[in-house]
C-alpha atoms as a PDB file:
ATOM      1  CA  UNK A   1      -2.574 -24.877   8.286  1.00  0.00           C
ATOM      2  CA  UNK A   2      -4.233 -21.771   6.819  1.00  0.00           C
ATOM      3  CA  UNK A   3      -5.634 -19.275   9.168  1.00  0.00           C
ATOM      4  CA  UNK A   4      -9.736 -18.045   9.752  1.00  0.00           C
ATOM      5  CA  UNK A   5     -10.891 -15.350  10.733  1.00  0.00           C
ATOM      6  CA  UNK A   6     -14.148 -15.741  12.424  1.00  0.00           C
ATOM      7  CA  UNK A   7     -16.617 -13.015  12.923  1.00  0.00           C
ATOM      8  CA  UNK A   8     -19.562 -13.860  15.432  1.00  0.00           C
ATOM      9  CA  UNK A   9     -23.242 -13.563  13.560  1.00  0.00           C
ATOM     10  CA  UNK A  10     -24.599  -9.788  14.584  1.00  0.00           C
ATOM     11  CA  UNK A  11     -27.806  -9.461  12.199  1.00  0.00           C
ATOM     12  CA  UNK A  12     -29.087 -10.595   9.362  1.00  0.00           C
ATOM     13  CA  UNK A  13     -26.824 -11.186   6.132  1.00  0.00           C
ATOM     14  CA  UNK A  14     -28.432  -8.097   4.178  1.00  0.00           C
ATOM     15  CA  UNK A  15     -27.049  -5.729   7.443  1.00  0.00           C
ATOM     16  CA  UNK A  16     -23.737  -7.717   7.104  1.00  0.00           C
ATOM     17  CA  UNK A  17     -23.222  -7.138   3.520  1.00  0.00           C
ATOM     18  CA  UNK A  18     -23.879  -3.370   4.238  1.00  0.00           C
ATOM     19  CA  UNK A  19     -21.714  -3.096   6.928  1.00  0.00           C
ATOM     20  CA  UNK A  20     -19.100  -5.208   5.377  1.00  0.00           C
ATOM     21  CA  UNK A  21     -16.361  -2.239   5.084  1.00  0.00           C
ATOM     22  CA  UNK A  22     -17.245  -0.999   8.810  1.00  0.00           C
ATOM     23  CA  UNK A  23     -16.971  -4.768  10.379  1.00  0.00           C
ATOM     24  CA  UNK A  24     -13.183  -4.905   8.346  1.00  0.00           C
ATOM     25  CA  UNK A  25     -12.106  -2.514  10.767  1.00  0.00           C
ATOM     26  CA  UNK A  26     -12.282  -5.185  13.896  1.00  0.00           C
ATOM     27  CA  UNK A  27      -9.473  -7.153  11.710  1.00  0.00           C
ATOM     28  CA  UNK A  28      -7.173  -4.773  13.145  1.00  0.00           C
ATOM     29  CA  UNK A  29      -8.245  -5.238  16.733  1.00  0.00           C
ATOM     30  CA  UNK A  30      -8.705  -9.427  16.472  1.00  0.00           C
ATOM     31  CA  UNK A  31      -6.052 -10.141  13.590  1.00  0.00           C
ATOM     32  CA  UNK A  32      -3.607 -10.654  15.865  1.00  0.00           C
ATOM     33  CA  UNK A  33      -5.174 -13.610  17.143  1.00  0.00           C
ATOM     34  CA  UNK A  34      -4.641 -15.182  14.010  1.00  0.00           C
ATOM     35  CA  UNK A  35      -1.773 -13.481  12.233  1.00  0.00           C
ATOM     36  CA  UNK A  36       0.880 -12.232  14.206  1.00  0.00           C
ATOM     37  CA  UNK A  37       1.608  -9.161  14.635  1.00  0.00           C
ATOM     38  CA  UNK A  38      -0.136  -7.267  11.634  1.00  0.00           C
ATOM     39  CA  UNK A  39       1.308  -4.221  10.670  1.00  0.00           C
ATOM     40  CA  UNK A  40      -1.233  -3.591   7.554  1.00  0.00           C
ATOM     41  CA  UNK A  41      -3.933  -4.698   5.876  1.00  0.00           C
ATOM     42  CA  UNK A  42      -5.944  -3.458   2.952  1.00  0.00           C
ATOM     43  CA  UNK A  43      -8.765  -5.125   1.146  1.00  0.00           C
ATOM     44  CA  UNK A  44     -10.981  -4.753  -2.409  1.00  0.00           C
ATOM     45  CA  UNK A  45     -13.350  -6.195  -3.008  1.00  0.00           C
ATOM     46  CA  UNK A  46     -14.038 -10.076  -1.176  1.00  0.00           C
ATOM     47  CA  UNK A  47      -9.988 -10.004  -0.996  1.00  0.00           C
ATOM     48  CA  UNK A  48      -8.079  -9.109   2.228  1.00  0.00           C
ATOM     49  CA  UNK A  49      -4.228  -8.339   1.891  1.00  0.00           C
ATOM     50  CA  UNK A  50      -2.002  -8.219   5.340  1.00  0.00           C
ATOM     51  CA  UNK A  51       1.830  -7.919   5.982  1.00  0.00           C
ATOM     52  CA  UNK A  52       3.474  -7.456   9.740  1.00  0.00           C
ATOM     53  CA  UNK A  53       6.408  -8.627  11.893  1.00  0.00           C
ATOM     54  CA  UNK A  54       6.152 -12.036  10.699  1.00  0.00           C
ATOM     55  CA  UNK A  55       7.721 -11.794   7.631  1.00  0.00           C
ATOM     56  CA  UNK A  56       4.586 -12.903   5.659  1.00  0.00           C
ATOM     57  CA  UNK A  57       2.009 -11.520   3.047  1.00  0.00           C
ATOM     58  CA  UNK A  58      -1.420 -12.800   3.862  1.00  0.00           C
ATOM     59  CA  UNK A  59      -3.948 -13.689   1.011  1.00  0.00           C
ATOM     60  CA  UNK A  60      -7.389 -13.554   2.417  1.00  0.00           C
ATOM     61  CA  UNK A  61     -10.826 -13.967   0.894  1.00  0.00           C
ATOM     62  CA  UNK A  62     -14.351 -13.726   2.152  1.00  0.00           C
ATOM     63  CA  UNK A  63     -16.196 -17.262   2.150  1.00  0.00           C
ATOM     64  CA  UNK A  64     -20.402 -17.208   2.162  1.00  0.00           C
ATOM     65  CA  UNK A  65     -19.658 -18.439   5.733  1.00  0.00           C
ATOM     66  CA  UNK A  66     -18.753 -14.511   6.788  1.00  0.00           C
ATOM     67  CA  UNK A  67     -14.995 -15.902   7.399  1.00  0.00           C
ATOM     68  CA  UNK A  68     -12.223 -14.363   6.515  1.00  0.00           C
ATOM     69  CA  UNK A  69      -9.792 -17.372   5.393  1.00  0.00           C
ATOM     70  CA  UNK A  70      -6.187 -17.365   4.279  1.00  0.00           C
ATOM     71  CA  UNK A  71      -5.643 -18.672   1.324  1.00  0.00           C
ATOM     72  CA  UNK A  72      -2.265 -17.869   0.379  1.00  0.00           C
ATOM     73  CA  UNK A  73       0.968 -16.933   2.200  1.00  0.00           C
ATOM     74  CA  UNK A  74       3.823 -15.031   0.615  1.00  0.00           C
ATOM     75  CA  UNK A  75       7.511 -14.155   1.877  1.00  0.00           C
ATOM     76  CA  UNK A  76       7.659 -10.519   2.427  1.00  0.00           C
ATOM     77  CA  UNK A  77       9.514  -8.481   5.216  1.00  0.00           C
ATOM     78  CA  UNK A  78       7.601  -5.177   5.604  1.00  0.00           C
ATOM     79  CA  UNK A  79       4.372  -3.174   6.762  1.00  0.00           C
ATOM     80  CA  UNK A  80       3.211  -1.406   3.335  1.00  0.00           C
ATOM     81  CA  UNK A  81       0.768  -3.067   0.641  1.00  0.00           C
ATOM     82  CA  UNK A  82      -2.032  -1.755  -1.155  1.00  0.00           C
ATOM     83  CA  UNK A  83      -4.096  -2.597  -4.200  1.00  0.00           C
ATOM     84  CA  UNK A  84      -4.120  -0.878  -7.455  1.00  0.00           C
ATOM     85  CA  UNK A  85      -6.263  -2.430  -9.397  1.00  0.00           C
ATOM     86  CA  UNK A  86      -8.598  -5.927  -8.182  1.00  0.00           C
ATOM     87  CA  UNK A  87      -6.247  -8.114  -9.286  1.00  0.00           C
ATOM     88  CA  UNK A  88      -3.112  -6.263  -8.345  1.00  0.00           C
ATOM     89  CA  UNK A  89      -1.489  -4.671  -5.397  1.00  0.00           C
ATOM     90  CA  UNK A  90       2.043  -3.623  -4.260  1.00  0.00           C
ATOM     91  CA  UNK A  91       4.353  -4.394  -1.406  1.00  0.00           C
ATOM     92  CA  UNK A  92       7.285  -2.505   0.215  1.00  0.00           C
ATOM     93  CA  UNK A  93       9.894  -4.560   1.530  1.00  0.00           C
ATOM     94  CA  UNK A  94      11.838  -3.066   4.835  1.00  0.00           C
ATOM     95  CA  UNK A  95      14.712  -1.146   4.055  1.00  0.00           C
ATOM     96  CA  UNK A  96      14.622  -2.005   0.144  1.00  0.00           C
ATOM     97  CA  UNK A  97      15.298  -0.341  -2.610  1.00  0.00           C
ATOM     98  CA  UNK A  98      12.450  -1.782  -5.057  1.00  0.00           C
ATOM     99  CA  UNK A  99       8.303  -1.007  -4.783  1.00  0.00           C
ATOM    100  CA  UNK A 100       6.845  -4.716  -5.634  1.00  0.00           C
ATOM    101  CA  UNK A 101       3.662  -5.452  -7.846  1.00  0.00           C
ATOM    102  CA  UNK A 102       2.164  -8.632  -7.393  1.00  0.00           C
ATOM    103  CA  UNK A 103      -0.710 -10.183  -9.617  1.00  0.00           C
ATOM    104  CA  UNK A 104      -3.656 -12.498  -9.603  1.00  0.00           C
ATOM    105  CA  UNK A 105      -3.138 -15.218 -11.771  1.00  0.00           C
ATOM    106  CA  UNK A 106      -6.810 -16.593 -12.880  1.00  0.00           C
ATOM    107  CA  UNK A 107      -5.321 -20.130 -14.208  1.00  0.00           C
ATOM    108  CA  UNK A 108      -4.229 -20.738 -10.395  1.00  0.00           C
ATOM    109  CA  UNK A 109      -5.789 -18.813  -8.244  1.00  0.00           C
ATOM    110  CA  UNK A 110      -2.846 -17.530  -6.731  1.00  0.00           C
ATOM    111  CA  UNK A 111      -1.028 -14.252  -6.692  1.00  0.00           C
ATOM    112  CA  UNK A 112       2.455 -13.718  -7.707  1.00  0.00           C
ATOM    113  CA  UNK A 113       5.329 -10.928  -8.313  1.00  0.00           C
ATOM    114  CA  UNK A 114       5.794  -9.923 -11.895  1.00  0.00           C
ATOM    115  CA  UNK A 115       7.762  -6.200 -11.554  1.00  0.00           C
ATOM    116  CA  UNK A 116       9.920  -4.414  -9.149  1.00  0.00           C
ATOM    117  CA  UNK A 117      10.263  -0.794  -9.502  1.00  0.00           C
ATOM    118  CA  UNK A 118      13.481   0.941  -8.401  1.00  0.00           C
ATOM    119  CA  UNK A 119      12.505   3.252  -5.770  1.00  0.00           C
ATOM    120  CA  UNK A 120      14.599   5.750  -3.299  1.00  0.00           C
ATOM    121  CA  UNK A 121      16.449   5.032  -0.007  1.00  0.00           C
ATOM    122  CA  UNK A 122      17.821   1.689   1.019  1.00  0.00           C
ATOM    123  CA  UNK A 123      18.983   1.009   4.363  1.00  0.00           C
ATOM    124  CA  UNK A 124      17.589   3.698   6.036  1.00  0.00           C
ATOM    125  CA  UNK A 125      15.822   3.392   9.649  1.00  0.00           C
ATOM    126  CA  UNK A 126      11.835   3.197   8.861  1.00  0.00           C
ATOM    127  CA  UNK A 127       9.112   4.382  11.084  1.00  0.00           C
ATOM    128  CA  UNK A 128       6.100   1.917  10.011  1.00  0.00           C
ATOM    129  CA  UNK A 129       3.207   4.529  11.031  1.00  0.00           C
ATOM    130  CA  UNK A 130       2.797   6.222   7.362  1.00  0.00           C
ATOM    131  CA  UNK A 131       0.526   3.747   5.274  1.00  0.00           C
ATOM    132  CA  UNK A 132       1.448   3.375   1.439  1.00  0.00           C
ATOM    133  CA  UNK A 133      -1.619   4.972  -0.519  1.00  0.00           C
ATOM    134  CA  UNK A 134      -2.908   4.858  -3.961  1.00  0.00           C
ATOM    135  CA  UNK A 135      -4.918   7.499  -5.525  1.00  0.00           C
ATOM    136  CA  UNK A 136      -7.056   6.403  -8.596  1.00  0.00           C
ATOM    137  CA  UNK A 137      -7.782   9.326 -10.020  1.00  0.00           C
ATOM    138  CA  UNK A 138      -4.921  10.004 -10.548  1.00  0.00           C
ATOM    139  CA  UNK A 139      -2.643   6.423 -10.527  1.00  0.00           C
ATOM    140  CA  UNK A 140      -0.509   7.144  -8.034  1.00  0.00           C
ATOM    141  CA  UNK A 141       0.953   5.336  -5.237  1.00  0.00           C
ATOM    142  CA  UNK A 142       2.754   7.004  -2.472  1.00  0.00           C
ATOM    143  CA  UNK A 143       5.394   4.649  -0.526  1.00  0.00           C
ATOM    144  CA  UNK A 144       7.491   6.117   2.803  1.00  0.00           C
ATOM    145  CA  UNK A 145      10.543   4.289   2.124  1.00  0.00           C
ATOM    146  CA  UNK A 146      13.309   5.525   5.213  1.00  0.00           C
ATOM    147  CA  UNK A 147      13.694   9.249   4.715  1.00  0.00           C
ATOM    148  CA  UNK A 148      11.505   9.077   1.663  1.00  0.00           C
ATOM    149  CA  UNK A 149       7.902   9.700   0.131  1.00  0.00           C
ATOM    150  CA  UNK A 150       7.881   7.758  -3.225  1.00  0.00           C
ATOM    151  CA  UNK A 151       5.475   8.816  -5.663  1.00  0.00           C
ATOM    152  CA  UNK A 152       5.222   5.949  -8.343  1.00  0.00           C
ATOM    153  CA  UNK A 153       2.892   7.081 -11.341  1.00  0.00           C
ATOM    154  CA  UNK A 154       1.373   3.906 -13.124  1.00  0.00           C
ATOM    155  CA  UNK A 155       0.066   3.282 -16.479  1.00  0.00           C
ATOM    156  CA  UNK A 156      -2.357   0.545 -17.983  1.00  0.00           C
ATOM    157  CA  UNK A 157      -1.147  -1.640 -20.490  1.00  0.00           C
ATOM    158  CA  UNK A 158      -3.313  -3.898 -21.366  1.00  0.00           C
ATOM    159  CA  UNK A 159      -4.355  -6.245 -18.081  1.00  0.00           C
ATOM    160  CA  UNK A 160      -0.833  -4.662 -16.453  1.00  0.00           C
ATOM    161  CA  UNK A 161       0.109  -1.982 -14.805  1.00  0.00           C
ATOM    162  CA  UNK A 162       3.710  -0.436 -15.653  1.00  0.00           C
ATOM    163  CA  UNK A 163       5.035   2.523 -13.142  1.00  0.00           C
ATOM    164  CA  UNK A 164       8.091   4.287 -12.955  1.00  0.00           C
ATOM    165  CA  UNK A 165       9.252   6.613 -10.193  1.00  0.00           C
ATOM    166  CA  UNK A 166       7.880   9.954 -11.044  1.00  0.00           C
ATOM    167  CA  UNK A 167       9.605  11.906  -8.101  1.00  0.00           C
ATOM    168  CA  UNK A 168      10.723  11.383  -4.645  1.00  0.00           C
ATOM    169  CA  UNK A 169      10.565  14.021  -1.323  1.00  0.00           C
ATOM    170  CA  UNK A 170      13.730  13.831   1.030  1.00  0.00           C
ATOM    171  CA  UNK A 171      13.523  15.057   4.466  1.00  0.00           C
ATOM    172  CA  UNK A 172      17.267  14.611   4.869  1.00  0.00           C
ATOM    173  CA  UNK A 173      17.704  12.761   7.975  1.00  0.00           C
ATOM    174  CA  UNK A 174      20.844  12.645   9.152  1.00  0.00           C
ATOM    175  CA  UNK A 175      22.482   8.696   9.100  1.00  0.00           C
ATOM    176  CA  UNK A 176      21.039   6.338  11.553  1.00  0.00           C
ATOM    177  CA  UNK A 177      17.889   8.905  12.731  1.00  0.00           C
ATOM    178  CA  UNK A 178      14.696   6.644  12.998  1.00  0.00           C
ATOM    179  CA  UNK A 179      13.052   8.171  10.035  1.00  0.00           C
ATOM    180  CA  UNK A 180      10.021   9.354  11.703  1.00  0.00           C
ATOM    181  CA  UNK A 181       7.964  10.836   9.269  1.00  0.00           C
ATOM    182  CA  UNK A 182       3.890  10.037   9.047  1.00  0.00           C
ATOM    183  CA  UNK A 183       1.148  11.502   7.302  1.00  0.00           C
ATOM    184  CA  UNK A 184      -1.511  11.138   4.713  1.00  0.00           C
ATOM    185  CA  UNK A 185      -3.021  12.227   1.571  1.00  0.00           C
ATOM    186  CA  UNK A 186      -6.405  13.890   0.382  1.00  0.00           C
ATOM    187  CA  UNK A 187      -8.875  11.486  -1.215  1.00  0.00           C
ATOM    188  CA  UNK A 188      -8.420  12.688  -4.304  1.00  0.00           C
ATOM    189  CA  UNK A 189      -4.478  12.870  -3.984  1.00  0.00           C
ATOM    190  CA  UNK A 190      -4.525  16.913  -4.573  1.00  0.00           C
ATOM    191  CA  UNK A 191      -2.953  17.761  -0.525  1.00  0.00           C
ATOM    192  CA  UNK A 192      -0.354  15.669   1.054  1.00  0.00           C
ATOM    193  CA  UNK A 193       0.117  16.632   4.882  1.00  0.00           C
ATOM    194  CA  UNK A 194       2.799  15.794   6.831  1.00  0.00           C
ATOM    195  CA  UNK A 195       4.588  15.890   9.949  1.00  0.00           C
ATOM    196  CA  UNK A 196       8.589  14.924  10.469  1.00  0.00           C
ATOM    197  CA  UNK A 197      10.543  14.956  13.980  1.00  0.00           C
ATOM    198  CA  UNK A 198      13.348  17.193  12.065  1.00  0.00           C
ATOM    199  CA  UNK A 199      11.253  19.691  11.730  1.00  0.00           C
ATOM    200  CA  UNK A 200       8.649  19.370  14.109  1.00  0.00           C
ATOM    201  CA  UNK A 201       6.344  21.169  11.651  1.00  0.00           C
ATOM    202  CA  UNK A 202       3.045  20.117   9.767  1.00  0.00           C
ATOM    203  CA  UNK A 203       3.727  20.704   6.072  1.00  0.00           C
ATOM    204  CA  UNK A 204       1.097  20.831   3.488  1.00  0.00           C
ATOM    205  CA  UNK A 205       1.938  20.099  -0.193  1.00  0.00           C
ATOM    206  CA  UNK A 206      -0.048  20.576  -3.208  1.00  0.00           C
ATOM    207  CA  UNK A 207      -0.122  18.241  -6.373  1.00  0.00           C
ATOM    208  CA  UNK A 208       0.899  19.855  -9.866  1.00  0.00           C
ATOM    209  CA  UNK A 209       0.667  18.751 -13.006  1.00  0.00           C
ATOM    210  CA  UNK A 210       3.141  20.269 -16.022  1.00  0.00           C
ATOM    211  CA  UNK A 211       3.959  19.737 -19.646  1.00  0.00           C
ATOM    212  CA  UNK A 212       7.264  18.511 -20.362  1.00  0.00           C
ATOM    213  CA  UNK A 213       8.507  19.251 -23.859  1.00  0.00           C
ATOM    214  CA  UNK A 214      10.785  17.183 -26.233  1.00  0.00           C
ATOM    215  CA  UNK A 215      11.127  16.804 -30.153  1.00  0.00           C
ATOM    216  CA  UNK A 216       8.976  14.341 -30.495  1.00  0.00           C
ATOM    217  CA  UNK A 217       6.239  14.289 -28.319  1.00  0.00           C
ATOM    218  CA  UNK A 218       4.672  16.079 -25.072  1.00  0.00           C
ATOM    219  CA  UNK A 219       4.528  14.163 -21.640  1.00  0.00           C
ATOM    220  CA  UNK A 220       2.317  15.298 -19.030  1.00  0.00           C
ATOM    221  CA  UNK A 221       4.277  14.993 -15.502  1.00  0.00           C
ATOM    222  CA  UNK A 222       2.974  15.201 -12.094  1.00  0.00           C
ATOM    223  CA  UNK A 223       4.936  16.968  -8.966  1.00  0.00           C
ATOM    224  CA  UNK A 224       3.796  17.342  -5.247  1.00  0.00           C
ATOM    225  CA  UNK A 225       5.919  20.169  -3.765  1.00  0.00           C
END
């Protein structure tokens, strides 16, 4: 039987609609009395995506009632999702070596994986505290994945979105380290900051963008260094 999530009345339902995005923050204090153990959750819009120890990508959506209810459950070991679009977000199974895009699907109301994108490290201990990102401005999702930060650059084609590793950062743990690494990016996506246990250090990084040159044609390519 589906989970809801039920949020007691505080004020009247123009306040509530206002304070929507702040009141989504209590999910991650009382979601565990629904879902267990939630190791993520990201929402757009009136839809509510979670993944955690249980093995299981939640599907929520807001009901006029002001409950959160799942509607959908989906197999999926690991604690990073985020959306890239309304109708499409992207998981990262533990330990895996593929980034994968899921998809609303309007003829049954359901969402369902239609790409996997070959990603770095496999195998590798995982830290869960670094959230995956994506930056819109730019169409870029940033993954931790063991000892590395996947940057995935996407492109529209037509309803889809198509994305193809554009580089990957390795902090060259040694085999079997917990790969702690956490940090976070800029809103824009222009400063990535870090901090590792190798190094003990804060890093800063700063995102470039360069012309790559063939015969036929010139591709613009993005870096974080």
């Amino acid at each position: 039987m589906f989970s809801t999530l039920q949020f007691k009345p505080i004020g009247y339902n123009q306040w509530f609609q206002r304070q929507e995005s702040k009141i989504l923050v209590l999910i991650g204090i009382a979601v565990d009395l629904q879902i267990n153990n939630c190791g993520a959750f990201k929402y757009k819009g009136n839809t509510l995506i979670s993944c955690g120890e249980d093995d299981v990508i939640n599907i929520l959506k807001f009901q006029d009632d002001h409950q959160w209810k799942v509607v959908q459950k989906l197999e999926g070991q690991g604690v990073r999702l985020s959306f890239i679009s309304k109708d499409i977000f992207v998981f990262q199974p533990w330990q895996g070596s593929k980034l994968e895009l899921y998809t609303y699907s309007t003829q049954s109301g359901l969402y369902y994986k239609y790409q996997e994108l070959p990603i770095q490290s496999c195998r590798q201990l995982c830290a869960n505290l670094f959230p995956c990102f994506f930056v819109s401005s730019k169409n870029i999702v940033l993954s931790k994945n063991g000892y590395n930060l996947n940057f995935i650059k996407f492109k529209t084609n037509s309803s889809q979105f198509e994305g193809k590793l554009e580089q990957a950062i390795d902090f060259n743990y040694p085999n079997n380290w917990l790969g702690n690494i956490f940090g976070t990016m800029s809103e824009g996506g222009d400063f990535l900051i870090t901090w590792d246990s190798k190094t003990k250090q804060i890093q800063i990084r700063e995102y470039k963008e360069f012309q790559q040159q063939n015969k036929t044609s010139s591709q613009k390519n993005c870096q974080i260094f």
